[in-house]
C-alpha atoms as a PDB file:
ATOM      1  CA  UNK A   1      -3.954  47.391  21.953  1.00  0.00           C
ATOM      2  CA  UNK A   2      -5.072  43.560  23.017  1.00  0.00           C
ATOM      3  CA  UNK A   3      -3.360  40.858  20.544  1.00  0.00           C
ATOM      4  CA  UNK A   4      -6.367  38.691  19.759  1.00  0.00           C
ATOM      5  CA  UNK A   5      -4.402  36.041  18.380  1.00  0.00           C
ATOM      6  CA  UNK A   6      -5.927  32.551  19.369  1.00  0.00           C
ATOM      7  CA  UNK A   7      -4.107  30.628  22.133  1.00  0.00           C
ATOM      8  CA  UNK A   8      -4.000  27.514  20.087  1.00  0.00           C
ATOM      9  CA  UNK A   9      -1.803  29.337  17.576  1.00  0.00           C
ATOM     10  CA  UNK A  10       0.860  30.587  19.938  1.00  0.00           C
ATOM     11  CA  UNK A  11       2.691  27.332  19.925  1.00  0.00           C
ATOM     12  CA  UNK A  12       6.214  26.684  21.707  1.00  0.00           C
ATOM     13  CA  UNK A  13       8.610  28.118  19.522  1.00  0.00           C
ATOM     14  CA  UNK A  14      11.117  25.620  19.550  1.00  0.00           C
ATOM     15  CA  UNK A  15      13.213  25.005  16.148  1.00  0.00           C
ATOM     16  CA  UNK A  16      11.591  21.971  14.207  1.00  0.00           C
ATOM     17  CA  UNK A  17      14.227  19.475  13.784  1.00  0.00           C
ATOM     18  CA  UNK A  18      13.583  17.657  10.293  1.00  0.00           C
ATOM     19  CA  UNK A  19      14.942  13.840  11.011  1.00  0.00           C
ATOM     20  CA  UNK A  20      16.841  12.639   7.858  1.00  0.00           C
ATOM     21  CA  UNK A  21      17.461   8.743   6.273  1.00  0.00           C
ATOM     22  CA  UNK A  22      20.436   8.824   9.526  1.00  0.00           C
ATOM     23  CA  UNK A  23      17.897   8.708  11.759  1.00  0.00           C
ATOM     24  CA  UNK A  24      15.963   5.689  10.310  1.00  0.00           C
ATOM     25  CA  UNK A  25      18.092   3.868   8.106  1.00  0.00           C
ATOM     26  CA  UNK A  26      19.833   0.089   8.251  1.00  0.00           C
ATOM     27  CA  UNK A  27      23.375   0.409   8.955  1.00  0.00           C
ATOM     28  CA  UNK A  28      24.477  -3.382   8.950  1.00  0.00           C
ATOM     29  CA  UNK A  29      23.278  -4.083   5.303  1.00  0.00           C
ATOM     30  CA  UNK A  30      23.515  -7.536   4.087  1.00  0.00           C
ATOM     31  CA  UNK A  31      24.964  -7.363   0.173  1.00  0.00           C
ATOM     32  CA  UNK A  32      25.544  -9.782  -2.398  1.00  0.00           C
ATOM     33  CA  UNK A  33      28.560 -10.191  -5.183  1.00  0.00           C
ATOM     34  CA  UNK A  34      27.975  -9.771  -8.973  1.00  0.00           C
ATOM     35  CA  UNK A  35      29.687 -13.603  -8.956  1.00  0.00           C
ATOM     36  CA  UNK A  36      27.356 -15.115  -6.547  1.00  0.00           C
ATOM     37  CA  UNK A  37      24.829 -18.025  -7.628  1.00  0.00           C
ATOM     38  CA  UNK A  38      21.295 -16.493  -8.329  1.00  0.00           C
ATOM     39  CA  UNK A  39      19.825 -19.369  -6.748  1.00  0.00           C
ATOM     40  CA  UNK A  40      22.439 -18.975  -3.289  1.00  0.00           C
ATOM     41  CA  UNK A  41      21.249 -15.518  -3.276  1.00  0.00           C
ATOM     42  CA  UNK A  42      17.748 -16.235  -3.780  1.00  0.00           C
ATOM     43  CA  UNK A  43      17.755 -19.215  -0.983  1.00  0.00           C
ATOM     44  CA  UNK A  44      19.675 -15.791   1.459  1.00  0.00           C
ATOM     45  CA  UNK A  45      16.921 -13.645   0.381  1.00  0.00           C
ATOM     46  CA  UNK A  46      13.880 -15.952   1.981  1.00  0.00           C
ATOM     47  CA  UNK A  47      16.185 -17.051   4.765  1.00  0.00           C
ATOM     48  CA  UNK A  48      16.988 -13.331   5.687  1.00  0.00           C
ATOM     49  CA  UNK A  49      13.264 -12.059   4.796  1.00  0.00           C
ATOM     50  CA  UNK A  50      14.300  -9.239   3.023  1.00  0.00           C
ATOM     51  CA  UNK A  51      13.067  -8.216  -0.197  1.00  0.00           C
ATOM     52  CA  UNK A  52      16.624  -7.413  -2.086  1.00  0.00           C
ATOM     53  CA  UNK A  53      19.583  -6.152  -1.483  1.00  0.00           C
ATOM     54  CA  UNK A  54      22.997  -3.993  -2.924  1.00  0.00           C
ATOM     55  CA  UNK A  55      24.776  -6.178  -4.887  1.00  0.00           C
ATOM     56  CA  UNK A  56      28.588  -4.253  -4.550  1.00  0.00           C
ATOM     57  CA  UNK A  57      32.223  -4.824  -6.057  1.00  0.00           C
ATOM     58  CA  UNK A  58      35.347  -6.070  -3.627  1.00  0.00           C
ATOM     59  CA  UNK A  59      35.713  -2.149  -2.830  1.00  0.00           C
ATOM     60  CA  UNK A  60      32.359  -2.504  -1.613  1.00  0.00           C
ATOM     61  CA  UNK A  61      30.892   0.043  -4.443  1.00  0.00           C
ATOM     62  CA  UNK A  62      27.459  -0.390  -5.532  1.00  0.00           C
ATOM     63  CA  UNK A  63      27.212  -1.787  -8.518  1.00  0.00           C
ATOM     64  CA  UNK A  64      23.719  -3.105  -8.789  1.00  0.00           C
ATOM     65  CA  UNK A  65      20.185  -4.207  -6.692  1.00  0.00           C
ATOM     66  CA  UNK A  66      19.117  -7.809  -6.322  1.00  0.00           C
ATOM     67  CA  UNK A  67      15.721  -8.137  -5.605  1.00  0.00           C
ATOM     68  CA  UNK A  68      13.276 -11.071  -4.341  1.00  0.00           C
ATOM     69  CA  UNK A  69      11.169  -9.833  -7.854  1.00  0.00           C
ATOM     70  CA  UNK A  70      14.688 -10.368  -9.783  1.00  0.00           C
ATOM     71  CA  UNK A  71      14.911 -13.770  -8.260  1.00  0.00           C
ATOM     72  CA  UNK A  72      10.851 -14.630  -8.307  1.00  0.00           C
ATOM     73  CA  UNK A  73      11.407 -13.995 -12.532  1.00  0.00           C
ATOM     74  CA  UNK A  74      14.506 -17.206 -12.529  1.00  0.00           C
ATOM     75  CA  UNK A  75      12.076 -19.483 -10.442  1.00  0.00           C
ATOM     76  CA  UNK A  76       9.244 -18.787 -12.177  1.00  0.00           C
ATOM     77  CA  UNK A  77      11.107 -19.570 -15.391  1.00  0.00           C
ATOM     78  CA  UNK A  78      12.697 -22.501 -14.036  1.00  0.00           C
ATOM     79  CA  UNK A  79       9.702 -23.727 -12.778  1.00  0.00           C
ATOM     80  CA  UNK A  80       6.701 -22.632 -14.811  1.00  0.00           C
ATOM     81  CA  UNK A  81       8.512 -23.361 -18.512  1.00  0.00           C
ATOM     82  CA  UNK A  82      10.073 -26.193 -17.817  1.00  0.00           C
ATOM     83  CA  UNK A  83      13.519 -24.903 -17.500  1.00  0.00           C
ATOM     84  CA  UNK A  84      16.953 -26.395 -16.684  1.00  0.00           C
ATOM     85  CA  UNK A  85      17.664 -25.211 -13.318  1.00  0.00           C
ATOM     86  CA  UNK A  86      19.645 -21.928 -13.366  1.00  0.00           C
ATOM     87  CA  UNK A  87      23.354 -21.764 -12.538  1.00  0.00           C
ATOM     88  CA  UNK A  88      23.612 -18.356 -13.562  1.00  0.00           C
ATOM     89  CA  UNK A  89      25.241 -15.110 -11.891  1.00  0.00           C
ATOM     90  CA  UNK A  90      23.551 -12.514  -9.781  1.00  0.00           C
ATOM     91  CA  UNK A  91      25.412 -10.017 -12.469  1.00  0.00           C
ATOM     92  CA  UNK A  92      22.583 -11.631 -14.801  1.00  0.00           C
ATOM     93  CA  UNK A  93      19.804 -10.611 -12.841  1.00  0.00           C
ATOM     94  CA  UNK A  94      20.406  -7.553 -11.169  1.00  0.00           C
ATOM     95  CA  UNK A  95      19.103  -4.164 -11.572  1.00  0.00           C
ATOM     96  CA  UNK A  96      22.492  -2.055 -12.890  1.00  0.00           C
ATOM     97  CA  UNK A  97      21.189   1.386 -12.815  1.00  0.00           C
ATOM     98  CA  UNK A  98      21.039   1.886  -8.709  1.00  0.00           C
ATOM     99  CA  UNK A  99      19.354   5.339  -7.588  1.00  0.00           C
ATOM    100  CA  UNK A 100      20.784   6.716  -3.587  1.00  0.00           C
ATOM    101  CA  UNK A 101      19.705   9.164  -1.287  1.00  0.00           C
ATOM    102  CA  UNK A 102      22.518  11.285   0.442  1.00  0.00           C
ATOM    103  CA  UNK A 103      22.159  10.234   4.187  1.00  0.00           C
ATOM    104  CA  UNK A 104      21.310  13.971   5.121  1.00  0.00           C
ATOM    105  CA  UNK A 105      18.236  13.401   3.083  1.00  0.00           C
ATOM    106  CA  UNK A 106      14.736  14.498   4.906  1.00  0.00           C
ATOM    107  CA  UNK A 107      12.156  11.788   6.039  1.00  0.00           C
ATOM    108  CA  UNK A 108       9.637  14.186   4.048  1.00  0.00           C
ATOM    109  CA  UNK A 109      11.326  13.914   0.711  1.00  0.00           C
ATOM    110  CA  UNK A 110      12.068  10.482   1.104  1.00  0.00           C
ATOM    111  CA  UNK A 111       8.237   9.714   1.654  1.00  0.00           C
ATOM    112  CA  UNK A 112       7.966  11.665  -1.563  1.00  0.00           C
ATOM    113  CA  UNK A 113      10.652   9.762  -3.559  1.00  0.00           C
ATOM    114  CA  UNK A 114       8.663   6.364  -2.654  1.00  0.00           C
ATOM    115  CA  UNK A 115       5.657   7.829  -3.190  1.00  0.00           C
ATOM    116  CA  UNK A 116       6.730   8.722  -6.785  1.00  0.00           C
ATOM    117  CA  UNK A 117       8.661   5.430  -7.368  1.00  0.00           C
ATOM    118  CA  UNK A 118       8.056   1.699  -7.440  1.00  0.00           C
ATOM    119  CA  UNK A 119      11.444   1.603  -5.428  1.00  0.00           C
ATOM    120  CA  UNK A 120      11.185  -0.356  -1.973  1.00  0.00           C
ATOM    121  CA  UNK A 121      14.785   0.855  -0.733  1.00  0.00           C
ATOM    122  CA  UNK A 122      17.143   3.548  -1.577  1.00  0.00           C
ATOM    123  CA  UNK A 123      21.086   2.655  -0.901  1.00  0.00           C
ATOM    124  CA  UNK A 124      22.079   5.361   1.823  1.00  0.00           C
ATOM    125  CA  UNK A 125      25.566   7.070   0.810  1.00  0.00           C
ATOM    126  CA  UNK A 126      27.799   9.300   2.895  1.00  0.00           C
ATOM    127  CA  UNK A 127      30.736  10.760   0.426  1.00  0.00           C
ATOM    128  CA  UNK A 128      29.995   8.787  -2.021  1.00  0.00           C
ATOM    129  CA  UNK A 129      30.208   5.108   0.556  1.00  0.00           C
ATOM    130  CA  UNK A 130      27.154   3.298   1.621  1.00  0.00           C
ATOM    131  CA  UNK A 131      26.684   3.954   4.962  1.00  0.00           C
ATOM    132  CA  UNK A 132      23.371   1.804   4.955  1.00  0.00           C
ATOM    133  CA  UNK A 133      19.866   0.903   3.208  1.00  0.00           C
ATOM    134  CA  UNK A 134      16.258   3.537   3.827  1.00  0.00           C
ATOM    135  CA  UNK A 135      12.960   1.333   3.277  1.00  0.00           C
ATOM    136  CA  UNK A 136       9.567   1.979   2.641  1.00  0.00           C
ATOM    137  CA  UNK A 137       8.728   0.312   6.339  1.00  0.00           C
ATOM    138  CA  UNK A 138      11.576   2.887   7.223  1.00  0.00           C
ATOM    139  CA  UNK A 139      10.613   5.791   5.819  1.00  0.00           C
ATOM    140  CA  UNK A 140       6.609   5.176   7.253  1.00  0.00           C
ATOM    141  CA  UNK A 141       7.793   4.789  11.103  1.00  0.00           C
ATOM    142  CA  UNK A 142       9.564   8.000  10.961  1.00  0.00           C
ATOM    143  CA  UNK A 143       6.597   9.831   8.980  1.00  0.00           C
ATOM    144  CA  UNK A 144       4.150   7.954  12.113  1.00  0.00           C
ATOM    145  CA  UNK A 145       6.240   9.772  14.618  1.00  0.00           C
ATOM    146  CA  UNK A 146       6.013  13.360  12.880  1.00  0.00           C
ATOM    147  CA  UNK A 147       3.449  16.457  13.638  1.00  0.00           C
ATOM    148  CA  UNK A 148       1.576  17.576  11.371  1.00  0.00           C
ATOM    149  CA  UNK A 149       3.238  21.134  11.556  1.00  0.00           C
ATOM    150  CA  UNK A 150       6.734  19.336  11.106  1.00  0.00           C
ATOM    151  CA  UNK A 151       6.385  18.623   7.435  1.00  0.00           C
END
């Protein structure tokens, strides 16, 4: 009996590694304090050009997100309404209810998670510690690198 299977489908068997938020992710994360200025953090934020960032507690928990939309609202209210200039705390301004990916996480449900989200980062934890921060920008170089059989 002849196997008529088409060459093109007898691919090289080897086992499909699927790359996870490890792979891709920022391990030296810059992070903020709940006490910090809003207005220091904002002036880090367009130094650094990054568009927020964990905000943790001395045990270096998360505890919230700061982002550069958090920050555009106190300018804009400063600015646009006439406002006394704003001496609050980042604890003010932050986002409170932070959502992480487990570091083993797969590049394909990450894409999925930002797909499905207006989120532009995901804090990375390993045991429960942030081991780093997965981006958008991330999360679309690994997809760029990946077959189409991969997924």
């Amino acid at each position: 009996m002849v196997n008529f299977t088409p060459k093109f489908i007898k691919e090289n068997k080897k086992i499909i590694i699927h790359e996870t938020a490890s792979d891709y992710m920022t391990t030296n994360v810059i992070t903020f304090k709940a006490d910090q200025e809003i207005m220091d953090v904002t002036e880090k934020i367009i130094q650094r050009k990054i568009s927020g960032a964990p905000v943790v507690n001395n045990k270096g928990e998360i505890i919230g997100i700061i982002t550069e939309k958090d920050c555009l609202r106190v300018i804009y209210d400063e600015k646009y309404h006439n406002l006394f200039p704003n001496q609050g705390k980042v604890t003010n301004y932050m986002s409170k209810k932070v959502v992480t990916v487990d570091h083993n996480i797969k590049i394909n449900e990450l894409a999925s998670l930002f797909m499905k989200s207006n989120f532009r980062r995901y804090p990375v934890l390993r045991n429960g510690k942030m081991v780093g921060v997965i981006s958008r920008r991330d999360v679309l170089k690994a997809c760029r690198k990946i077959k189409k059989t991969s997924w």
